[in-house]
PDB file of N, CA and C in Angstrom:
ATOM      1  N   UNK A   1      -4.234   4.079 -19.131  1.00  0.00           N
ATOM      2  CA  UNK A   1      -4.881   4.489 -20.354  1.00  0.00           C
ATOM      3  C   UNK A   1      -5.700   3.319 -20.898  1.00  0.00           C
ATOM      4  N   UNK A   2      -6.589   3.783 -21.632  1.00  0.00           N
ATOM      5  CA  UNK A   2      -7.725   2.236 -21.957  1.00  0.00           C
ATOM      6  C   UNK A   2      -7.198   2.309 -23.214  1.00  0.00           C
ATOM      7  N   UNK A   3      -8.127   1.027 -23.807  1.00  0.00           N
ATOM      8  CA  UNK A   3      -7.701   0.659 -25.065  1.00  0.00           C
ATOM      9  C   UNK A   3      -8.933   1.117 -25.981  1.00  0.00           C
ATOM     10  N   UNK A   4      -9.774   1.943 -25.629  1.00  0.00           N
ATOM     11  CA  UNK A   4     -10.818   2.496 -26.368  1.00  0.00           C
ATOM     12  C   UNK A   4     -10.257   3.688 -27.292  1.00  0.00           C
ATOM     13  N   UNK A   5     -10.600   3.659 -28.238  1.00  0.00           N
ATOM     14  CA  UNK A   5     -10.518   4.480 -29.121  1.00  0.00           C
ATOM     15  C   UNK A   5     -11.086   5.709 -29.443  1.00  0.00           C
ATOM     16  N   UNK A   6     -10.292   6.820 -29.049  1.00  0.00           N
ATOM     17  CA  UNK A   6     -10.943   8.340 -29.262  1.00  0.00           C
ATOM     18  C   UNK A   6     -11.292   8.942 -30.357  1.00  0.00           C
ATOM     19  N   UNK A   7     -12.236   9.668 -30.041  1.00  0.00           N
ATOM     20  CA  UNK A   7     -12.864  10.557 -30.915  1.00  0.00           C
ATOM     21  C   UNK A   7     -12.761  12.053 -30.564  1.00  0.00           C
ATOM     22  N   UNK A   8     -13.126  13.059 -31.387  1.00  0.00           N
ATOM     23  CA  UNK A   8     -13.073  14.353 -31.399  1.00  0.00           C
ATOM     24  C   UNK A   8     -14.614  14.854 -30.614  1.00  0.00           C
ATOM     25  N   UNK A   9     -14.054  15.662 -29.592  1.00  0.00           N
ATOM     26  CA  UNK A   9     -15.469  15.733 -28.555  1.00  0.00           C
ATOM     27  C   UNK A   9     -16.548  16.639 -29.161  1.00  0.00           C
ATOM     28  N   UNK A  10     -17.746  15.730 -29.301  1.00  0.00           N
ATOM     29  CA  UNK A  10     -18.565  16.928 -29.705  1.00  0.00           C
ATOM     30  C   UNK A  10     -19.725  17.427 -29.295  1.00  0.00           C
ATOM     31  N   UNK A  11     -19.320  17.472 -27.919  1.00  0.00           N
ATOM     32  CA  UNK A  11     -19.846  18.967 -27.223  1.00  0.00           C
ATOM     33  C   UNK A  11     -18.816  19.744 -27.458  1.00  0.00           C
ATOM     34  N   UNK A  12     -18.127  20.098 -27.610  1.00  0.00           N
ATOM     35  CA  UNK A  12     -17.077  21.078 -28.146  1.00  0.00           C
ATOM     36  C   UNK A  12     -16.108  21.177 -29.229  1.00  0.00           C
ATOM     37  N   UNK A  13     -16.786  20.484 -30.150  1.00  0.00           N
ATOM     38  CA  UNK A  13     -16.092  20.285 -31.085  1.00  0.00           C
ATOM     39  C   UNK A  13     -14.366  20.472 -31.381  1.00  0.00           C
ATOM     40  N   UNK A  14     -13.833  19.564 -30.399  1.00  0.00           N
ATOM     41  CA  UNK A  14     -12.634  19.592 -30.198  1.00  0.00           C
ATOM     42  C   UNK A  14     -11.798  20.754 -29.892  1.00  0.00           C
ATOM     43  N   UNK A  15     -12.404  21.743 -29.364  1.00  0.00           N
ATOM     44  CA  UNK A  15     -11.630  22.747 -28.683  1.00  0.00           C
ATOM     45  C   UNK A  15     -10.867  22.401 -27.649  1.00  0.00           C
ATOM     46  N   UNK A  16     -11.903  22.055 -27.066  1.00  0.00           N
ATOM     47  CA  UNK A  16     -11.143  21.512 -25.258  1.00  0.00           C
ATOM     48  C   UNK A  16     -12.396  22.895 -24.498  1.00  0.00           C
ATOM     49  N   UNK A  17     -13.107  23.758 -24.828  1.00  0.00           N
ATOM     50  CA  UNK A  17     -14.156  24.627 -24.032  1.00  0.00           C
ATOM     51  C   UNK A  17     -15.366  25.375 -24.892  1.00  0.00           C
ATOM     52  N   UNK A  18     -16.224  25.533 -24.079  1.00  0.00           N
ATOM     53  CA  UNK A  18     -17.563  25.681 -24.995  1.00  0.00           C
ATOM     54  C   UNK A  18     -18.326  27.438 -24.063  1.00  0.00           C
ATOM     55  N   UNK A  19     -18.891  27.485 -25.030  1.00  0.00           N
ATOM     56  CA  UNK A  19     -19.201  29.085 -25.142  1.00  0.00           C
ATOM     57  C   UNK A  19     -19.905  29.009 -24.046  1.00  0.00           C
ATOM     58  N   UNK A  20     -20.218  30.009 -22.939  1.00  0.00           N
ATOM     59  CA  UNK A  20     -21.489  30.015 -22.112  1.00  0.00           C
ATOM     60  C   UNK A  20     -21.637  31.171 -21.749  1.00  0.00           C
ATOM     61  N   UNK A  21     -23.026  31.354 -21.059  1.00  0.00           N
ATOM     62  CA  UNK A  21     -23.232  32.583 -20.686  1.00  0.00           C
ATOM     63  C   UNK A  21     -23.445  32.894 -18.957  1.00  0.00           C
ATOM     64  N   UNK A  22     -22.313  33.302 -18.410  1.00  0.00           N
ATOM     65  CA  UNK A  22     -22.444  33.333 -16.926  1.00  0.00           C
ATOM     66  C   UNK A  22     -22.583  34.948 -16.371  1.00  0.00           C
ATOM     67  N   UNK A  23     -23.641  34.774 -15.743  1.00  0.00           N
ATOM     68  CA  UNK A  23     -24.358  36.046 -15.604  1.00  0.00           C
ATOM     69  C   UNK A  23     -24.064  36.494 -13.965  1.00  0.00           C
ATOM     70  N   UNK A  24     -23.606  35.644 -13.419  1.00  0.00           N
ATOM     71  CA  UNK A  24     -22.947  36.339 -11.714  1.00  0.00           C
ATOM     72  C   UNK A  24     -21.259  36.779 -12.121  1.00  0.00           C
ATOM     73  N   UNK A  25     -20.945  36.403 -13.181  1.00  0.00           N
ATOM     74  CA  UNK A  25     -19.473  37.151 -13.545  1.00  0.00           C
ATOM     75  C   UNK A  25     -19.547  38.307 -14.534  1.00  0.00           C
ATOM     76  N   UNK A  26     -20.531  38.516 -15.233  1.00  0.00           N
ATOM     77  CA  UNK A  26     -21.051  39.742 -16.039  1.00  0.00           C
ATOM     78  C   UNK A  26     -21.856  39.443 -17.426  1.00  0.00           C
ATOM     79  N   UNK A  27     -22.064  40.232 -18.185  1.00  0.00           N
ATOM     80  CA  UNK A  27     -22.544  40.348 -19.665  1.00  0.00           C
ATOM     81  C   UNK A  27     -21.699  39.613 -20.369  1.00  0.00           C
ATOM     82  N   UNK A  28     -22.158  38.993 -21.643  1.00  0.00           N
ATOM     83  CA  UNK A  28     -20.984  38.389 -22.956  1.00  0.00           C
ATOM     84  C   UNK A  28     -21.306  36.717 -22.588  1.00  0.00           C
ATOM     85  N   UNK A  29     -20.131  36.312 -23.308  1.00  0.00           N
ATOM     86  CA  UNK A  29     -19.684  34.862 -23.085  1.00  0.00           C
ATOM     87  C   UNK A  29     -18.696  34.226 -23.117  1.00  0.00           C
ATOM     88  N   UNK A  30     -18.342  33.424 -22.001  1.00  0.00           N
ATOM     89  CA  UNK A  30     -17.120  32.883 -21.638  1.00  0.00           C
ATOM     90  C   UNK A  30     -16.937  31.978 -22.033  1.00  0.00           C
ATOM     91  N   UNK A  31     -15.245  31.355 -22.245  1.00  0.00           N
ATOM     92  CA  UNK A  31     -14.795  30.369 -22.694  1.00  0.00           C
ATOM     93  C   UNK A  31     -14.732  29.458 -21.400  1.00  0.00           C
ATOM     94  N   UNK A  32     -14.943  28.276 -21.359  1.00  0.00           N
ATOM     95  CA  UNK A  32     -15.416  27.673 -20.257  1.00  0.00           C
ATOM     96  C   UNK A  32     -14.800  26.201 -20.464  1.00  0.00           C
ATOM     97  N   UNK A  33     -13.809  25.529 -20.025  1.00  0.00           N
ATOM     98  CA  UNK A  33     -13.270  24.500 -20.325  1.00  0.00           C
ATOM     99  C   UNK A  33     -14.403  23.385 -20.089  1.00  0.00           C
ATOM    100  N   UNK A  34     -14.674  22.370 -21.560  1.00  0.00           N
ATOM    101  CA  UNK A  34     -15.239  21.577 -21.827  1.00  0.00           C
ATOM    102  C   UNK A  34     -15.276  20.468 -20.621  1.00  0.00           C
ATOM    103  N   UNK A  35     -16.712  19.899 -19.989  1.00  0.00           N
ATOM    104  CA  UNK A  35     -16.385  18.952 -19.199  1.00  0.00           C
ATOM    105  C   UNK A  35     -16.759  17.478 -19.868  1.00  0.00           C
ATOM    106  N   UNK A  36     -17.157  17.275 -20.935  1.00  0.00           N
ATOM    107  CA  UNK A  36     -17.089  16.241 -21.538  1.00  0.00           C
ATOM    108  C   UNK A  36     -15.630  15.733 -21.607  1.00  0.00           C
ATOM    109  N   UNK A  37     -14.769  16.348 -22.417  1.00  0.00           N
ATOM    110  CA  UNK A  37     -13.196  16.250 -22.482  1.00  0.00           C
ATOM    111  C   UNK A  37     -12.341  16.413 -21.547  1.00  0.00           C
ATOM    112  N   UNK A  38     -12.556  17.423 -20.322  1.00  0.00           N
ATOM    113  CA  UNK A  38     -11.920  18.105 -19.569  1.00  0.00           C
ATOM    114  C   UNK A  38     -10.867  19.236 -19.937  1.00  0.00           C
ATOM    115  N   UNK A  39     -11.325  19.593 -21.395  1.00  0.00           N
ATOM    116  CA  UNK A  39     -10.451  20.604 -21.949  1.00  0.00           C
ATOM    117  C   UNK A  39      -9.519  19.925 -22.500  1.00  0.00           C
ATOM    118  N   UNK A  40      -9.367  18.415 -23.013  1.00  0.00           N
ATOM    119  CA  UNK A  40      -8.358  18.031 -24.207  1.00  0.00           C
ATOM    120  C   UNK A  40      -9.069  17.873 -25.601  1.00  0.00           C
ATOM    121  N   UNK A  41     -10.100  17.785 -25.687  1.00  0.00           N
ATOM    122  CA  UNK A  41     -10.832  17.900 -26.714  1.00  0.00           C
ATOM    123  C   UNK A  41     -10.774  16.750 -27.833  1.00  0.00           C
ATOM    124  N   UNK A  42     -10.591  15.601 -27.157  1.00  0.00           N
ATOM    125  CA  UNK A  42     -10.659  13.896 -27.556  1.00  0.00           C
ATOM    126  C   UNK A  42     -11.204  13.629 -26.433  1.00  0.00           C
ATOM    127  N   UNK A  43     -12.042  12.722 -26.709  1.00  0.00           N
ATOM    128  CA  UNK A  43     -12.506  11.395 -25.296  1.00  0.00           C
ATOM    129  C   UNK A  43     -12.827  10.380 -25.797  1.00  0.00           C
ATOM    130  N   UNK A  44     -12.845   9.379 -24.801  1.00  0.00           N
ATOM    131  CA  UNK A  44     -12.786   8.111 -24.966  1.00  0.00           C
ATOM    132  C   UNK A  44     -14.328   7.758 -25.775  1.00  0.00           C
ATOM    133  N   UNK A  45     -14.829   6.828 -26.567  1.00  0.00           N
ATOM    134  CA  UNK A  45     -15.544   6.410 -27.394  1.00  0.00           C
ATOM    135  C   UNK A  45     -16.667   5.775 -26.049  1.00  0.00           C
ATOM    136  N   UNK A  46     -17.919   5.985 -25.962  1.00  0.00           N
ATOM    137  CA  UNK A  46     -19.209   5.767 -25.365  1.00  0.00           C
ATOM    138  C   UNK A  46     -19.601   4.480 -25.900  1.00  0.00           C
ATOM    139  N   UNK A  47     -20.119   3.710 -25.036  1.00  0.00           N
ATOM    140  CA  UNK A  47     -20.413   2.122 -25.010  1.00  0.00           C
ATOM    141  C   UNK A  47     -21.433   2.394 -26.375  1.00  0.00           C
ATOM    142  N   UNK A  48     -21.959   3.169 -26.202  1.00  0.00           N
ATOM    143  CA  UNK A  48     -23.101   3.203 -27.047  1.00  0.00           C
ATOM    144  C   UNK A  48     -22.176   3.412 -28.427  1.00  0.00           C
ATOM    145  N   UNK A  49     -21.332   4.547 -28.509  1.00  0.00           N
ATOM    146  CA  UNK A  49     -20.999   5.206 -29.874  1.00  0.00           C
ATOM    147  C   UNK A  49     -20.128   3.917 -30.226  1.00  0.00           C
ATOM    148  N   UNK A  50     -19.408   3.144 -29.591  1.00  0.00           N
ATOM    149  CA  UNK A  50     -19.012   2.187 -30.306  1.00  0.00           C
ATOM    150  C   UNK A  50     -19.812   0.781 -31.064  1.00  0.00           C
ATOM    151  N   UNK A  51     -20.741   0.672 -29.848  1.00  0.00           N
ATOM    152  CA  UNK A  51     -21.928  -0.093 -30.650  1.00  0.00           C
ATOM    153  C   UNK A  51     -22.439   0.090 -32.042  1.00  0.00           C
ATOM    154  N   UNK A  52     -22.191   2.226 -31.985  1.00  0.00           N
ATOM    155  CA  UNK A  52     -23.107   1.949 -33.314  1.00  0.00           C
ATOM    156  C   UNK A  52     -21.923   2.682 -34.271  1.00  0.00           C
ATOM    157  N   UNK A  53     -20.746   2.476 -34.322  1.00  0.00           N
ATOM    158  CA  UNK A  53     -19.767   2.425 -34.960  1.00  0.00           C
ATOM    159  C   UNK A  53     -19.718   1.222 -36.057  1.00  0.00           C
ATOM    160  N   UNK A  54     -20.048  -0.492 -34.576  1.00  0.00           N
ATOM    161  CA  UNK A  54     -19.658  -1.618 -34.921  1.00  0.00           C
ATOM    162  C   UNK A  54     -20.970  -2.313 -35.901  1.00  0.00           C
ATOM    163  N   UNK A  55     -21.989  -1.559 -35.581  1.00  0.00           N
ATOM    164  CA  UNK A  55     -23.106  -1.778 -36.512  1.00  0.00           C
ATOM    165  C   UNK A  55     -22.784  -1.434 -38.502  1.00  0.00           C
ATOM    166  N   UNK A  56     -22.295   0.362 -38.267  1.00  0.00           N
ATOM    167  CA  UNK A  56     -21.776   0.723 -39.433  1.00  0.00           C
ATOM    168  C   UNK A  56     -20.867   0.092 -40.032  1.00  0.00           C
ATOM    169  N   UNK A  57     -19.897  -0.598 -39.569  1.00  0.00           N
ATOM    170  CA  UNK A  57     -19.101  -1.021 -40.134  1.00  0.00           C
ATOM    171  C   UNK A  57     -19.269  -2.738 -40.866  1.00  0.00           C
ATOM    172  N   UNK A  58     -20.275  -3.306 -40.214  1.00  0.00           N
ATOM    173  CA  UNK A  58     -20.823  -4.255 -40.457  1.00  0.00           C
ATOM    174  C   UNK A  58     -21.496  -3.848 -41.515  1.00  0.00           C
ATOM    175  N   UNK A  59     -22.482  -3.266 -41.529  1.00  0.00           N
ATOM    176  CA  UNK A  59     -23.359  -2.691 -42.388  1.00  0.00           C
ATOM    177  C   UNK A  59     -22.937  -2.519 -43.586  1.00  0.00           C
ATOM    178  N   UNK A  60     -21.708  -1.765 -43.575  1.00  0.00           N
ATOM    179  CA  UNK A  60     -20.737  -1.454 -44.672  1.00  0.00           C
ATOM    180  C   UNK A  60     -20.082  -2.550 -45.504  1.00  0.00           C
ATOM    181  N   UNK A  61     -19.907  -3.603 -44.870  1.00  0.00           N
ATOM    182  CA  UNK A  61     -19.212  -4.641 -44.830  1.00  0.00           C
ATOM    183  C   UNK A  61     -20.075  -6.100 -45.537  1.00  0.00           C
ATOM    184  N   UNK A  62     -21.487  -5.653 -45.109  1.00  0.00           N
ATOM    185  CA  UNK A  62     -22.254  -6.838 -45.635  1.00  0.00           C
ATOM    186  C   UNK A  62     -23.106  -6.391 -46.980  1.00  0.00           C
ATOM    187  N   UNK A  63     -22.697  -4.824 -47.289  1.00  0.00           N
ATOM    188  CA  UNK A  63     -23.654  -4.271 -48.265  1.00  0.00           C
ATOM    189  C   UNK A  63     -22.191  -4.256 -49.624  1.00  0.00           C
ATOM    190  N   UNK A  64     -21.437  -4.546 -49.511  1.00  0.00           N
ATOM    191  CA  UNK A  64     -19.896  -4.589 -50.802  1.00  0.00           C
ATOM    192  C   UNK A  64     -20.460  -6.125 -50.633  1.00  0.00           C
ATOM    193  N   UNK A  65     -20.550  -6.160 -52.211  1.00  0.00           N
ATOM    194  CA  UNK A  65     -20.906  -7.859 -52.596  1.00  0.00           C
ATOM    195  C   UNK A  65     -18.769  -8.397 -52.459  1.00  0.00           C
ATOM    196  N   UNK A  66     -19.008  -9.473 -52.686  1.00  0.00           N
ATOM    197  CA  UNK A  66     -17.095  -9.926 -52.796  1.00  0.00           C
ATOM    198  C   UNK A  66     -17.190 -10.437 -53.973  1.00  0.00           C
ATOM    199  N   UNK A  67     -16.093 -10.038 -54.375  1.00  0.00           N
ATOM    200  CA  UNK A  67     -15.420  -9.989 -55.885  1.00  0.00           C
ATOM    201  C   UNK A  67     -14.443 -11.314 -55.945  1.00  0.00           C
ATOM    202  N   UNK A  68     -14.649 -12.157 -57.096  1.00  0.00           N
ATOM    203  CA  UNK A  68     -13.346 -12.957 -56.812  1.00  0.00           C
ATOM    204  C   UNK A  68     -12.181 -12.783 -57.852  1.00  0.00           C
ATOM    205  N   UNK A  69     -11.022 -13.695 -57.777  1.00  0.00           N
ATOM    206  CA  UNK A  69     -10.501 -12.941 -58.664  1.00  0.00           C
ATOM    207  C   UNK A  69     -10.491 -13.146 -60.031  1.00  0.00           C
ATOM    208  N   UNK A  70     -11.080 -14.347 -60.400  1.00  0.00           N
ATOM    209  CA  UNK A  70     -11.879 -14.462 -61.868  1.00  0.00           C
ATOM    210  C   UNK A  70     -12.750 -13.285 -62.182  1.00  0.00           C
ATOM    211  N   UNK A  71     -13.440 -13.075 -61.484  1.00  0.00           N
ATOM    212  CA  UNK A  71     -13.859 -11.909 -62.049  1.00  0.00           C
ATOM    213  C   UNK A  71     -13.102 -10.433 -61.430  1.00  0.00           C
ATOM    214  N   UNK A  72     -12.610 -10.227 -61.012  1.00  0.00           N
ATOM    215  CA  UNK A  72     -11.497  -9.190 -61.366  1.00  0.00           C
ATOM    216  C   UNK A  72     -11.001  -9.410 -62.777  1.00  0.00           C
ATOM    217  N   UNK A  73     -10.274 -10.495 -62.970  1.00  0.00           N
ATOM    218  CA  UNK A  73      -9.163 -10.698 -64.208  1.00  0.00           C
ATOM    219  C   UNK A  73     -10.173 -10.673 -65.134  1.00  0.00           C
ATOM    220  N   UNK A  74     -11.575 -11.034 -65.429  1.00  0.00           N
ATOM    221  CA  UNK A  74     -12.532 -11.095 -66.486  1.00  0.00           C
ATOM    222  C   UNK A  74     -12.864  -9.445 -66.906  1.00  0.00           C
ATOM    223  N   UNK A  75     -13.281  -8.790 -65.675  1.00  0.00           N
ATOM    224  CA  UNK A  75     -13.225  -7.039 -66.029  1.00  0.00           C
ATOM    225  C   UNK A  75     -12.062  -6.361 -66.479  1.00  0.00           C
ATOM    226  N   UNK A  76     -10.906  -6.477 -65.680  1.00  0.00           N
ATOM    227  CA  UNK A  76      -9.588  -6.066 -66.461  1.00  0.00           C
ATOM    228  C   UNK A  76      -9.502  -6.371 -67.637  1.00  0.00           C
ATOM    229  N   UNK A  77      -9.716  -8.394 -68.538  1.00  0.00           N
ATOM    230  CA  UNK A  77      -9.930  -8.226 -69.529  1.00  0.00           C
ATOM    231  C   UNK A  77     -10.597  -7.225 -70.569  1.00  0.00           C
ATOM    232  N   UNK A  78     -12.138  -7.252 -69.869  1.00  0.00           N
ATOM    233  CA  UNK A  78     -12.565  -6.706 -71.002  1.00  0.00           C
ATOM    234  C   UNK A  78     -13.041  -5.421 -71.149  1.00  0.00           C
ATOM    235  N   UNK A  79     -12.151  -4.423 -69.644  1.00  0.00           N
ATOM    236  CA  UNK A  79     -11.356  -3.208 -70.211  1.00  0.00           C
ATOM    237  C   UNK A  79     -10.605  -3.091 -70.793  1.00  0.00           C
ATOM    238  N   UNK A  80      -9.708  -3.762 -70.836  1.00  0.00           N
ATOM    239  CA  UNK A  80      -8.390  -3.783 -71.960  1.00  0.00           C
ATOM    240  C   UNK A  80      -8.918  -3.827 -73.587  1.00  0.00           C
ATOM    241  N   UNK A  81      -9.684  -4.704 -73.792  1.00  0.00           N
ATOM    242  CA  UNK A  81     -10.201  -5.056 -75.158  1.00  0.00           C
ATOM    243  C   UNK A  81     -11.070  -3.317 -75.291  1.00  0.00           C
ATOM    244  N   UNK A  82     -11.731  -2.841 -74.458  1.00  0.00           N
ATOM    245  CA  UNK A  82     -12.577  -1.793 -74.955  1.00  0.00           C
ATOM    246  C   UNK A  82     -11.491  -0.784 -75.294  1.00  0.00           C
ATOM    247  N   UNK A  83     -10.097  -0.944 -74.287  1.00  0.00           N
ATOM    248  CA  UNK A  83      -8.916  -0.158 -74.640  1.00  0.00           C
ATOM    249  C   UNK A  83      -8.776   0.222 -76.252  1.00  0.00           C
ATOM    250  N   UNK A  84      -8.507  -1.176 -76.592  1.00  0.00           N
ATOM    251  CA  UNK A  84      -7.903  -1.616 -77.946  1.00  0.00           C
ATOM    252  C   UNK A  84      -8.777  -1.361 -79.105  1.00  0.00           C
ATOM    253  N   UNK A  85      -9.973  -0.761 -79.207  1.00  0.00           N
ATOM    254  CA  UNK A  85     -11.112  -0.691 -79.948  1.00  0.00           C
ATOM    255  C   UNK A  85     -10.715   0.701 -80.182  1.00  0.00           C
TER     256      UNK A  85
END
């Protein structure tokens, strides 16, 4: 088992099989086990999708300014005081 981290497959949105239309077995549409997943409907995370996982999360990460805790304790102050008003 790898150490990559799964996701919910979405070519099949986690069913595990995806709709199709097979026309040498008849009219309608069949349930057709997913070959992205192989019909478990998690797979392993794509070089790519983790790349741009590791982008988002950076992204996320460099756009939250950091707080210290003087100013934490300075806002708590002077919620409290607007409390007390």
């Amino acid at each position: 088992m790898s150490d990559r981290p799964e996701i919910e497959c979405p070519t099949c949105d986690g069913n595990g099989w995806t709709e199709q239309r097979m026309s040498r077995i008849g009219a309608g549409l069949y349930e057709v086990t997913c070959t992205a997943c192989n019909g478990h409907g998690w797979r392993e995370m794509t070089d790519d999708e983790l790349d741009a996982a590791a982008e988002r999360q950076a992204e996320d990460a460099a756009s939250e300014p950091l707080v210290t805790m003087d100013e934490m304790h300075r806002t708590a102050w002077v919620q409290k005081q607007e409390m007390r008003r």
